[in-house]
C-alpha atoms as a PDB file:
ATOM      1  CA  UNK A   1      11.467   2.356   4.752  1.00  0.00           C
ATOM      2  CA  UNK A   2      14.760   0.880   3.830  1.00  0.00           C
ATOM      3  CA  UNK A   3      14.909  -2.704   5.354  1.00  0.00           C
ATOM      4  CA  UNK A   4      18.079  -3.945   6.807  1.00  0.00           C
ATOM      5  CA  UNK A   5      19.331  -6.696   9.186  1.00  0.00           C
ATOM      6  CA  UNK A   6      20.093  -6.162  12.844  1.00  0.00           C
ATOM      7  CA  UNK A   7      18.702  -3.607  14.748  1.00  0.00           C
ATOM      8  CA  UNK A   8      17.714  -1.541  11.520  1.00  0.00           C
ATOM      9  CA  UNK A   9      14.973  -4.262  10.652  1.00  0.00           C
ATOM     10  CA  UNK A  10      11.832  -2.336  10.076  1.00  0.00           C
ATOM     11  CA  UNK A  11       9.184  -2.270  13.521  1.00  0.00           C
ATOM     12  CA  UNK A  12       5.865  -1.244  13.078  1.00  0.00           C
ATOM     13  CA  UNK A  13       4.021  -0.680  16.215  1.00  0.00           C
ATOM     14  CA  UNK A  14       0.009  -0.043  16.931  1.00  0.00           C
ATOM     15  CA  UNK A  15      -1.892   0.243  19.831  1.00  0.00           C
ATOM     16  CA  UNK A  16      -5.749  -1.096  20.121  1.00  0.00           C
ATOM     17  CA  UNK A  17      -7.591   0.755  22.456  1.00  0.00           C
ATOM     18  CA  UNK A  18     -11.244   0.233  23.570  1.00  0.00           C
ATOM     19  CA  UNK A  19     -13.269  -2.876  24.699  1.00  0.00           C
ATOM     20  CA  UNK A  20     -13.630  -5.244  21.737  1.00  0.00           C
ATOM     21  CA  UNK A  21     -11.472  -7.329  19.672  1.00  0.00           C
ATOM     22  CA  UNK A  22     -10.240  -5.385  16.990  1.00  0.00           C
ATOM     23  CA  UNK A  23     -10.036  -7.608  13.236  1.00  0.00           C
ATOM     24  CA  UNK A  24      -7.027  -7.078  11.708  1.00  0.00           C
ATOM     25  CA  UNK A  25      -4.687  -7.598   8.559  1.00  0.00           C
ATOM     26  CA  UNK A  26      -0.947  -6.872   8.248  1.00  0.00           C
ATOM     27  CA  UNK A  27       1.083  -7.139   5.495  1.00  0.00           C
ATOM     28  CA  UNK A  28       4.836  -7.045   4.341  1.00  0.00           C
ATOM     29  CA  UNK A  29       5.137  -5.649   1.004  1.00  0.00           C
ATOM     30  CA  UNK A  30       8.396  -5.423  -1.167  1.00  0.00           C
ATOM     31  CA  UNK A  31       8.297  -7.291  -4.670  1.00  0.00           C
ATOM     32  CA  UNK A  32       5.004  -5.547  -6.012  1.00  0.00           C
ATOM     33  CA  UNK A  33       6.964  -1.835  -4.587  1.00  0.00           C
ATOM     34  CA  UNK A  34       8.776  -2.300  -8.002  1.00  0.00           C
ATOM     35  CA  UNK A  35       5.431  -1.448 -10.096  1.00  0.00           C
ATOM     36  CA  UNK A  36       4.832   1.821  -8.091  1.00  0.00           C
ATOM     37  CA  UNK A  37       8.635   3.005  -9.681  1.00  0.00           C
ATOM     38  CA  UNK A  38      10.263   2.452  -6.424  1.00  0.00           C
ATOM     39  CA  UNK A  39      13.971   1.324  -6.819  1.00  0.00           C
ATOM     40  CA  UNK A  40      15.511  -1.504  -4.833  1.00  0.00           C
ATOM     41  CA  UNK A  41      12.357  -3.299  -3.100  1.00  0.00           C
ATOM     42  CA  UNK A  42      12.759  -6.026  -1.014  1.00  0.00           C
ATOM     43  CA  UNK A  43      12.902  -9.115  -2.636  1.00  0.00           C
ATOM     44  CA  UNK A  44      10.885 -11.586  -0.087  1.00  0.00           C
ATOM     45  CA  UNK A  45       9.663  -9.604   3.228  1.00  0.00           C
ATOM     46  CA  UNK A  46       8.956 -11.862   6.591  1.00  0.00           C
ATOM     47  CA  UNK A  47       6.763 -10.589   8.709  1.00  0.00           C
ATOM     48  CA  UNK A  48       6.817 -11.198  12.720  1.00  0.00           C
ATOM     49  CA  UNK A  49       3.741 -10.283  15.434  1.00  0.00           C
ATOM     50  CA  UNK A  50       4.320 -10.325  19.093  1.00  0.00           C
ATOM     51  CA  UNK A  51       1.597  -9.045  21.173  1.00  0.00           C
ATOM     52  CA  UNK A  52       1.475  -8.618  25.291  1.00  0.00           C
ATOM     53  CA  UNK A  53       2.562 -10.987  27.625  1.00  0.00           C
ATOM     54  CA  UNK A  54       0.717 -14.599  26.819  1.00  0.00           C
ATOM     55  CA  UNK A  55       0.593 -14.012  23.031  1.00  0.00           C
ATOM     56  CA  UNK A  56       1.807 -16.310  20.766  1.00  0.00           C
ATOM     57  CA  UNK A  57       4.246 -14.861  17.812  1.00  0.00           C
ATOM     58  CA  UNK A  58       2.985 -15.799  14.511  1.00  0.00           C
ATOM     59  CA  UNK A  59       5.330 -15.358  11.706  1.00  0.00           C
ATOM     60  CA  UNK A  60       4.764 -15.668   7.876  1.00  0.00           C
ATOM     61  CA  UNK A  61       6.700 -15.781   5.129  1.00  0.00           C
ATOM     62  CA  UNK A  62       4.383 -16.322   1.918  1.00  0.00           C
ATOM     63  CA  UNK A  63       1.339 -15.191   2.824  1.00  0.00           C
ATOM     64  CA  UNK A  64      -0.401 -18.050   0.487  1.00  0.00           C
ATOM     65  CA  UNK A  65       1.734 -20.745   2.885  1.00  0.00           C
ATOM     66  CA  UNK A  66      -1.048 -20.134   5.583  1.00  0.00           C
ATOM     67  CA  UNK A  67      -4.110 -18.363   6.103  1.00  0.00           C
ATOM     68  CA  UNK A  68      -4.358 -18.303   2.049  1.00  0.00           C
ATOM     69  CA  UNK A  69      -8.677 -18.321   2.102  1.00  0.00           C
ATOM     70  CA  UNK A  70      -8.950 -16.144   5.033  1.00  0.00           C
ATOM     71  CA  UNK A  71      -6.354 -13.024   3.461  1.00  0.00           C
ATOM     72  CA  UNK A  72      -8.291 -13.761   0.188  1.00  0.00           C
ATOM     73  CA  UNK A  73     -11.840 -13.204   1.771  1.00  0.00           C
ATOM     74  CA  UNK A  74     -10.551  -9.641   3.162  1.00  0.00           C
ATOM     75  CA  UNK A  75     -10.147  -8.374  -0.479  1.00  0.00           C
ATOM     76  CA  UNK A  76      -6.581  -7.067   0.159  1.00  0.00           C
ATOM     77  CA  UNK A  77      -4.257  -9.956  -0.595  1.00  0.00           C
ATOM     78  CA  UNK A  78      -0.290  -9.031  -1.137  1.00  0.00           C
ATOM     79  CA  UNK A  79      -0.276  -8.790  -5.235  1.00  0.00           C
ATOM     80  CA  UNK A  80       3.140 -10.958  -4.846  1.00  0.00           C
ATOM     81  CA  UNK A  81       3.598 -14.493  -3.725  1.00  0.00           C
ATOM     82  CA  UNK A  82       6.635 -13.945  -1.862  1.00  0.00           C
ATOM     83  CA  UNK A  83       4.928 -10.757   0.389  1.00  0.00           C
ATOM     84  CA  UNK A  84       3.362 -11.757   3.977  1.00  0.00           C
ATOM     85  CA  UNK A  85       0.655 -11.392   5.489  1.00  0.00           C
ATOM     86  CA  UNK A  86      -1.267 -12.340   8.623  1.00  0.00           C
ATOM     87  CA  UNK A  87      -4.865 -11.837   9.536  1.00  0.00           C
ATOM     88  CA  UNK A  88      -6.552 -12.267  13.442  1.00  0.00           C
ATOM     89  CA  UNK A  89      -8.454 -10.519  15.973  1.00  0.00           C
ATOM     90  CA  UNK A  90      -6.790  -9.058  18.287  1.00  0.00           C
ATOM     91  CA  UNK A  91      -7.442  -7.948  22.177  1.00  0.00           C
ATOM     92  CA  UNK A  92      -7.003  -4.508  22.683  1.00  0.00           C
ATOM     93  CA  UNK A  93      -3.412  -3.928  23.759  1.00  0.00           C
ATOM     94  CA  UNK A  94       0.054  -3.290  22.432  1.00  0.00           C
ATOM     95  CA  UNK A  95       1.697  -4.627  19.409  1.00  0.00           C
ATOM     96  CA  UNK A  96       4.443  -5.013  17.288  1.00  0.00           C
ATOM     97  CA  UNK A  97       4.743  -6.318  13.606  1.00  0.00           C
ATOM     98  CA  UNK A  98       8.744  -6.564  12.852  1.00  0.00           C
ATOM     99  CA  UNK A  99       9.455  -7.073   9.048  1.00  0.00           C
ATOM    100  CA  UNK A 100      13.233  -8.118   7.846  1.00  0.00           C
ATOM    101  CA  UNK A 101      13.949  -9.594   4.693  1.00  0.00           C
ATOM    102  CA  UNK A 102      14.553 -13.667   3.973  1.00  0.00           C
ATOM    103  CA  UNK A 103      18.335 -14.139   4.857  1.00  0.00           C
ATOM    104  CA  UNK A 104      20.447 -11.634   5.062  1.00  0.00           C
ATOM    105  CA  UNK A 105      18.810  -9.756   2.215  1.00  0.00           C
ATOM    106  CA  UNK A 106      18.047  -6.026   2.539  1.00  0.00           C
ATOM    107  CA  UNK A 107      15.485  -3.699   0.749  1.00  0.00           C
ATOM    108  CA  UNK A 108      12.799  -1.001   0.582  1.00  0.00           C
ATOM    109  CA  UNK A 109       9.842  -2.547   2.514  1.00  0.00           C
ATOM    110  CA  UNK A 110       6.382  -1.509   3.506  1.00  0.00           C
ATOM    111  CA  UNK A 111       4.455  -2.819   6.857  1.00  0.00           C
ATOM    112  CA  UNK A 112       0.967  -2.179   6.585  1.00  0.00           C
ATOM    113  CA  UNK A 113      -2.082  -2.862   8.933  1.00  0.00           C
ATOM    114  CA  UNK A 114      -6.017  -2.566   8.017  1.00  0.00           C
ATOM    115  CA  UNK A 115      -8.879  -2.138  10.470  1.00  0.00           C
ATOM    116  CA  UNK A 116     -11.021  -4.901   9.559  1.00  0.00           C
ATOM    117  CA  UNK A 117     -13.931  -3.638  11.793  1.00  0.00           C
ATOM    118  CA  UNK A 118     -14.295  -0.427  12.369  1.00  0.00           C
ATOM    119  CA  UNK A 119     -17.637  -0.695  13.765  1.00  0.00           C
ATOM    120  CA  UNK A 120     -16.558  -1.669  16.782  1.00  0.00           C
ATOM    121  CA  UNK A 121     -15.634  -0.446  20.250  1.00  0.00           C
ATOM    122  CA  UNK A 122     -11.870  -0.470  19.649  1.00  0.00           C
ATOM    123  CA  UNK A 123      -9.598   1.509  17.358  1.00  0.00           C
ATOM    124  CA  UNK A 124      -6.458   2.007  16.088  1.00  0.00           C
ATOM    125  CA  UNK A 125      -5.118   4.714  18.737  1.00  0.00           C
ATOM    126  CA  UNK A 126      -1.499   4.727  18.051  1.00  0.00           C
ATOM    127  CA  UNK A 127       0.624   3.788  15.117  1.00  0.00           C
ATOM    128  CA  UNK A 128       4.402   3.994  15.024  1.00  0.00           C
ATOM    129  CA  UNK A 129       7.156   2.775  12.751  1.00  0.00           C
ATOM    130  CA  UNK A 130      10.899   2.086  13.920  1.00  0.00           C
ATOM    131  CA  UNK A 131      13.467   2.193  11.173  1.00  0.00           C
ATOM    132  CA  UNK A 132      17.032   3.342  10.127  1.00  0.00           C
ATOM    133  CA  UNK A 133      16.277   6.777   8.490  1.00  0.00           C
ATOM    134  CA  UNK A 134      18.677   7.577   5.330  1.00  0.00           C
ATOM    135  CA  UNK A 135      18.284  10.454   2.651  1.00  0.00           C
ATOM    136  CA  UNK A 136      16.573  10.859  -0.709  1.00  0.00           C
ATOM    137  CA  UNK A 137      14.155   7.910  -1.212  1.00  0.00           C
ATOM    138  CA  UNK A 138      15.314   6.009   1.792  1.00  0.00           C
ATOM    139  CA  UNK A 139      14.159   8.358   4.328  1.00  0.00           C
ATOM    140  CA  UNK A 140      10.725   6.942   6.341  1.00  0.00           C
ATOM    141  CA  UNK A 141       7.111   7.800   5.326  1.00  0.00           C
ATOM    142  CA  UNK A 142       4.263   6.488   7.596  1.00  0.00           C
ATOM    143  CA  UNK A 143       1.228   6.513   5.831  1.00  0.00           C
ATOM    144  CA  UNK A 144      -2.727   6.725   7.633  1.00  0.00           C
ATOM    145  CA  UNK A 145      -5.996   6.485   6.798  1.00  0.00           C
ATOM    146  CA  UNK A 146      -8.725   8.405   8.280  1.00  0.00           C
ATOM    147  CA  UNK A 147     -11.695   6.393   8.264  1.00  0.00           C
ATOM    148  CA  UNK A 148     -14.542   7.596   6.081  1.00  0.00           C
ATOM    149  CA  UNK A 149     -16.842   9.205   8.920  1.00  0.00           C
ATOM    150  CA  UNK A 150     -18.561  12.848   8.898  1.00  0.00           C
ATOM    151  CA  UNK A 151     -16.319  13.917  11.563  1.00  0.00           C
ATOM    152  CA  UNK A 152     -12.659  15.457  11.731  1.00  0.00           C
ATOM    153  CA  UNK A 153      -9.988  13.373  13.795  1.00  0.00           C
ATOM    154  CA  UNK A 154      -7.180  15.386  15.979  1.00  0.00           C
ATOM    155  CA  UNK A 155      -3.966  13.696  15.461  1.00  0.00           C
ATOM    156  CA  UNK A 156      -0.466  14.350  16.783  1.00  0.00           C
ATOM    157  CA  UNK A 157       2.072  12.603  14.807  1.00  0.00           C
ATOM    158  CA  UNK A 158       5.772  12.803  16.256  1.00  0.00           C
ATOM    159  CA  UNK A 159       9.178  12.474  14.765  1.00  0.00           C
ATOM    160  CA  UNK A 160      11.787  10.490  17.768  1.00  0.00           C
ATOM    161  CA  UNK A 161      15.356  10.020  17.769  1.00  0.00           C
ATOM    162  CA  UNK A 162      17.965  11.443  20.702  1.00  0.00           C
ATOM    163  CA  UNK A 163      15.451   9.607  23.715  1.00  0.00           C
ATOM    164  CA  UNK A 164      16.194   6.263  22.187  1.00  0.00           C
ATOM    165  CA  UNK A 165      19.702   7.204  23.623  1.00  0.00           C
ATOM    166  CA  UNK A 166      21.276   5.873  25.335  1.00  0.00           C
ATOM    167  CA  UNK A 167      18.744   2.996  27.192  1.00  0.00           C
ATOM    168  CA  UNK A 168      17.698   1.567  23.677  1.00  0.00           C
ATOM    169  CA  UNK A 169      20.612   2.419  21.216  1.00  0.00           C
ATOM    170  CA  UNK A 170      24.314   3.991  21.375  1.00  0.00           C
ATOM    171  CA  UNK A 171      23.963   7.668  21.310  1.00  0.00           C
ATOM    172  CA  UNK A 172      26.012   7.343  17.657  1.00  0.00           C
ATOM    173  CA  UNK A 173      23.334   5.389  15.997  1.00  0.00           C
ATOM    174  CA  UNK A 174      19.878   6.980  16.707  1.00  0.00           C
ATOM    175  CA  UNK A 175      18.982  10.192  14.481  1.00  0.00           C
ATOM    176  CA  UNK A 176      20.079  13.279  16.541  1.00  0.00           C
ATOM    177  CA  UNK A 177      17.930  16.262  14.444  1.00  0.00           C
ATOM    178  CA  UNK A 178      14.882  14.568  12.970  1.00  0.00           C
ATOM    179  CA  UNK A 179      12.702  16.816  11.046  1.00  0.00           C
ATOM    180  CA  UNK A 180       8.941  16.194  10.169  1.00  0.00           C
ATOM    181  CA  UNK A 181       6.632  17.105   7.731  1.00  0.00           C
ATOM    182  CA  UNK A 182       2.973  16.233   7.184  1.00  0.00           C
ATOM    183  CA  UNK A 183       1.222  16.124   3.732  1.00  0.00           C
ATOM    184  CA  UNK A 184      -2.423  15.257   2.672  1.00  0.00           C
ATOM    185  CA  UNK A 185      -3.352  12.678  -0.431  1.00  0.00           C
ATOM    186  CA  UNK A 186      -1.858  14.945  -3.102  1.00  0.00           C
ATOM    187  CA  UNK A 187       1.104  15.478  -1.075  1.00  0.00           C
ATOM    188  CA  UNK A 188       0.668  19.237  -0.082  1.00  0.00           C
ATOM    189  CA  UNK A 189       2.601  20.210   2.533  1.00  0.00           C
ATOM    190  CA  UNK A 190      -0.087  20.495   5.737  1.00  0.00           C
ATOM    191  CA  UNK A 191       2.590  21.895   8.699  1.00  0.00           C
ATOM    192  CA  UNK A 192       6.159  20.564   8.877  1.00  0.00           C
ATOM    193  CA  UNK A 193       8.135  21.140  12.088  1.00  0.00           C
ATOM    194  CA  UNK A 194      11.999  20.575  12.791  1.00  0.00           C
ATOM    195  CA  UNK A 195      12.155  21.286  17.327  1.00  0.00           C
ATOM    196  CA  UNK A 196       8.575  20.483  18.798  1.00  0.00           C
ATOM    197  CA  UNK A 197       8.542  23.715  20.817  1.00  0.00           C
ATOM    198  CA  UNK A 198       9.622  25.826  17.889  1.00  0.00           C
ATOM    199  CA  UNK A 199       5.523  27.024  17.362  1.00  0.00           C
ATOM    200  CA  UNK A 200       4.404  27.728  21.100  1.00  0.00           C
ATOM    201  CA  UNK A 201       0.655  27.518  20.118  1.00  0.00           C
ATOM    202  CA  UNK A 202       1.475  23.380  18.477  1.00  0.00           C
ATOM    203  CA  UNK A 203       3.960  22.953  22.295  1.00  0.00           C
ATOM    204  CA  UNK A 204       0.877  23.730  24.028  1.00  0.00           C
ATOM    205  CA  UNK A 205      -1.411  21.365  22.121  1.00  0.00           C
ATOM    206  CA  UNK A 206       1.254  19.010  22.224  1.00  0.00           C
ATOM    207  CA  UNK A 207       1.805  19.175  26.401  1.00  0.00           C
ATOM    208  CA  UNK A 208      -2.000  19.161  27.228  1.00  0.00           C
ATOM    209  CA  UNK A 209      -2.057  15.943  25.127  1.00  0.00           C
ATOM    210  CA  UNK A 210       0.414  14.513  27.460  1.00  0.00           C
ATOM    211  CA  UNK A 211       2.290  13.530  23.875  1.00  0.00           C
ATOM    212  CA  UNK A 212       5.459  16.006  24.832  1.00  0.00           C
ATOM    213  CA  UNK A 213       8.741  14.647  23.380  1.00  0.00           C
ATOM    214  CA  UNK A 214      11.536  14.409  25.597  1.00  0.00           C
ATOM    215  CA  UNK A 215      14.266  15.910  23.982  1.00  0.00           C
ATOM    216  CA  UNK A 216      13.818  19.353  22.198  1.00  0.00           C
ATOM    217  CA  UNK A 217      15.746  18.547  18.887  1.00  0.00           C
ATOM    218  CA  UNK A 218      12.522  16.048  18.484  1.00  0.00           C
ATOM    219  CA  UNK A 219       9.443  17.111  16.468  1.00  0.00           C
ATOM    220  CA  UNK A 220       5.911  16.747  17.139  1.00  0.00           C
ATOM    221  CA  UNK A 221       3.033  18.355  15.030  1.00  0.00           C
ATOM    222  CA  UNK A 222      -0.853  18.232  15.888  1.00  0.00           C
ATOM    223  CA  UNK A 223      -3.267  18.863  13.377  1.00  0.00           C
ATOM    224  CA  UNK A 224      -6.951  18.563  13.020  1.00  0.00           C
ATOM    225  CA  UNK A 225      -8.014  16.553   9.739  1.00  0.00           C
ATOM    226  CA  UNK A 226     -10.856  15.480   7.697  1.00  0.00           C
ATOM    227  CA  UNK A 227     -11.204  11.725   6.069  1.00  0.00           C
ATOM    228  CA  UNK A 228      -8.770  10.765   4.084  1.00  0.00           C
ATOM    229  CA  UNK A 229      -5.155   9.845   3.311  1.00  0.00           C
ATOM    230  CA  UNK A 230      -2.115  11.084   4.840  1.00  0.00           C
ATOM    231  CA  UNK A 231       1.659  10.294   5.093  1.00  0.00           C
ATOM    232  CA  UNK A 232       3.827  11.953   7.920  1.00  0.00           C
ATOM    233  CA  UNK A 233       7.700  11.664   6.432  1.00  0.00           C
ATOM    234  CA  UNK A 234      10.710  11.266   8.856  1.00  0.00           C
ATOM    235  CA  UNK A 235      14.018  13.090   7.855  1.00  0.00           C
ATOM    236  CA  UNK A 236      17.030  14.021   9.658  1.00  0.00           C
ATOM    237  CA  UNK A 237      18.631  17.976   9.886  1.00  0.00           C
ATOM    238  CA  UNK A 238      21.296  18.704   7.367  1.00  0.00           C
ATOM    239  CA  UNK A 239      21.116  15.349   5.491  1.00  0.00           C
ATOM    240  CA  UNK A 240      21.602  13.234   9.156  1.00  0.00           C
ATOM    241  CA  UNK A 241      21.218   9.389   9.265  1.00  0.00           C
ATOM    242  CA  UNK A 242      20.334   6.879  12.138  1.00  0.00           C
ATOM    243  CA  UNK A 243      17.495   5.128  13.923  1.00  0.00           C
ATOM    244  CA  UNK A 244      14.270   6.873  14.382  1.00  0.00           C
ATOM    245  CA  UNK A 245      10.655   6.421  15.155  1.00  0.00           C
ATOM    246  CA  UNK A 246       7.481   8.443  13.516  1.00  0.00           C
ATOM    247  CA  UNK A 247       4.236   8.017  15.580  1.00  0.00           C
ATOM    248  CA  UNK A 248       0.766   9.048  14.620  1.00  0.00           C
ATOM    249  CA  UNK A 249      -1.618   8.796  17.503  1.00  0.00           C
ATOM    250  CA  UNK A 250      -5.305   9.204  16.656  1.00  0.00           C
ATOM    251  CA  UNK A 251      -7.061  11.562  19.792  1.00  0.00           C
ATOM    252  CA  UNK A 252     -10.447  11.535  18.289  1.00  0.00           C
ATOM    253  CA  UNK A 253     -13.012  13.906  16.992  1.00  0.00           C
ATOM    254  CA  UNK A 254     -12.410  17.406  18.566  1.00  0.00           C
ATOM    255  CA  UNK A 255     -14.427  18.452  21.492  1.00  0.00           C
ATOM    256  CA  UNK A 256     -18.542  20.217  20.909  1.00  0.00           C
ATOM    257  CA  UNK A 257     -18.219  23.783  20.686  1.00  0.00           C
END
């Protein structure tokens, strides 16, 4: 997403649900964006966790300024010196990683976070990213990985923007159409959708889930997948700009026949 200062800092939110600790790496990637082709990256990412109430923020920078041995031993280190990254185990709960750039300074970022342990009672339920959406190459793309398990995984990923008006932003700011599309590793078009209750059959899924949006210009889609790689992209109607959120929320394996 395109990283800027004030309220359109990039947010990445996840929930951990289940019983255990869930291990955990984030990362704030902009330099090493460059070598992928991607213009204007963000020169030198910090990257902010706050948890629920009673946990202590933990901010990095340069990921080699702490926690240098422990990011190294999850074979994943940031490629760049001046990317961030912060590793813990985490109680199952809500968080939030926020990523802005060093200064003032502005930028295409990425916010990532890897499930350390998957073999645990706890998973990554919910994943969401808050950003300003723009056109062309600066619009948002959330990327997920289904684990590598037999089964399929039902997901509902949703595209926000008029119901963070007006208790979180100004009606003006916040993207009023956003538009959603969902593509698999070779970036094939899987179902896009532009008003959640345009397909009755998805609105349905989408309502039993108890996942409705609240404003019918927003966009949901719910899709049953197999392992592997996915990106959900974030767009506004008629070239639109403004604040927006894409969610992914995992509901698990589909129910026995």
């Amino acid at each position: 997403m395109r990283v800027q200062t004030g309220d359109n800092v990039a947010i990445g939110g996840f929930i951990i649900s289940g019983t255990a600790p869930k291990h955990v790496l984030l990362r704030a990637i902009g330099p090493s964006l460059s070598s992928s082709g991607i213009p204007n990256p963000l020169a030198d990412p910090v990257l902010e966790l706050h948890g629920p109430n009673g946990f202590q923020t933990v901010i990095n920078n340069n990921w080699r300024d702490t926690q240098e041995q422990e990011i190294i031993d999850t074979g994943i280190p940031p490629t760049n010196d001046l990317e961030s990254a912060i590793v813990g185990t985490l109680d199952p709960g809500s968080y939030t990683a926020i990523v802005r750039g060093v200064g003032t300074s502005t930028g295409v970022g990425l916010v990532e976070i890897y499930d350390l342990n998957p073999g645990v009672d706890s998973k990554l339920a919910n994943l969401s990213t808050r950003a300003l959406v723009l056109t062309g190459n600066d619009i948002v793309i959330a990327g997920f990985l289904l684990s590598d398990t037999p089964n399929q995984d039902r997901i509902i990923a949703r595209g926000i923007g008029p119901s963070l008006a007006p208790g979180i932003f100004p009606t003006t700011v916040v993207l009023a159409d956003p538009q959603l599309e969902l593509r698999d590793s070779n970036g094939a078009l899987i179902r896009s959708n532009d008003d959640w209750q345009d397909d009755p059959d998805q609105a349905a899924e989408i309502t039993a889930a108890g996942l409705a949006p609240t404003n019918n210009s927003e966009s949901a889609i719910a899709a049953t997948l197999s392992p592997g790689l996915y990106t959900a992209l974030l767009n506004g109607a008629s070239n639109g700009t403004g604040i927006g959120v894409v969610e992914i929320y995992d509901r698990g394996a589909p129910p026995a026949p």
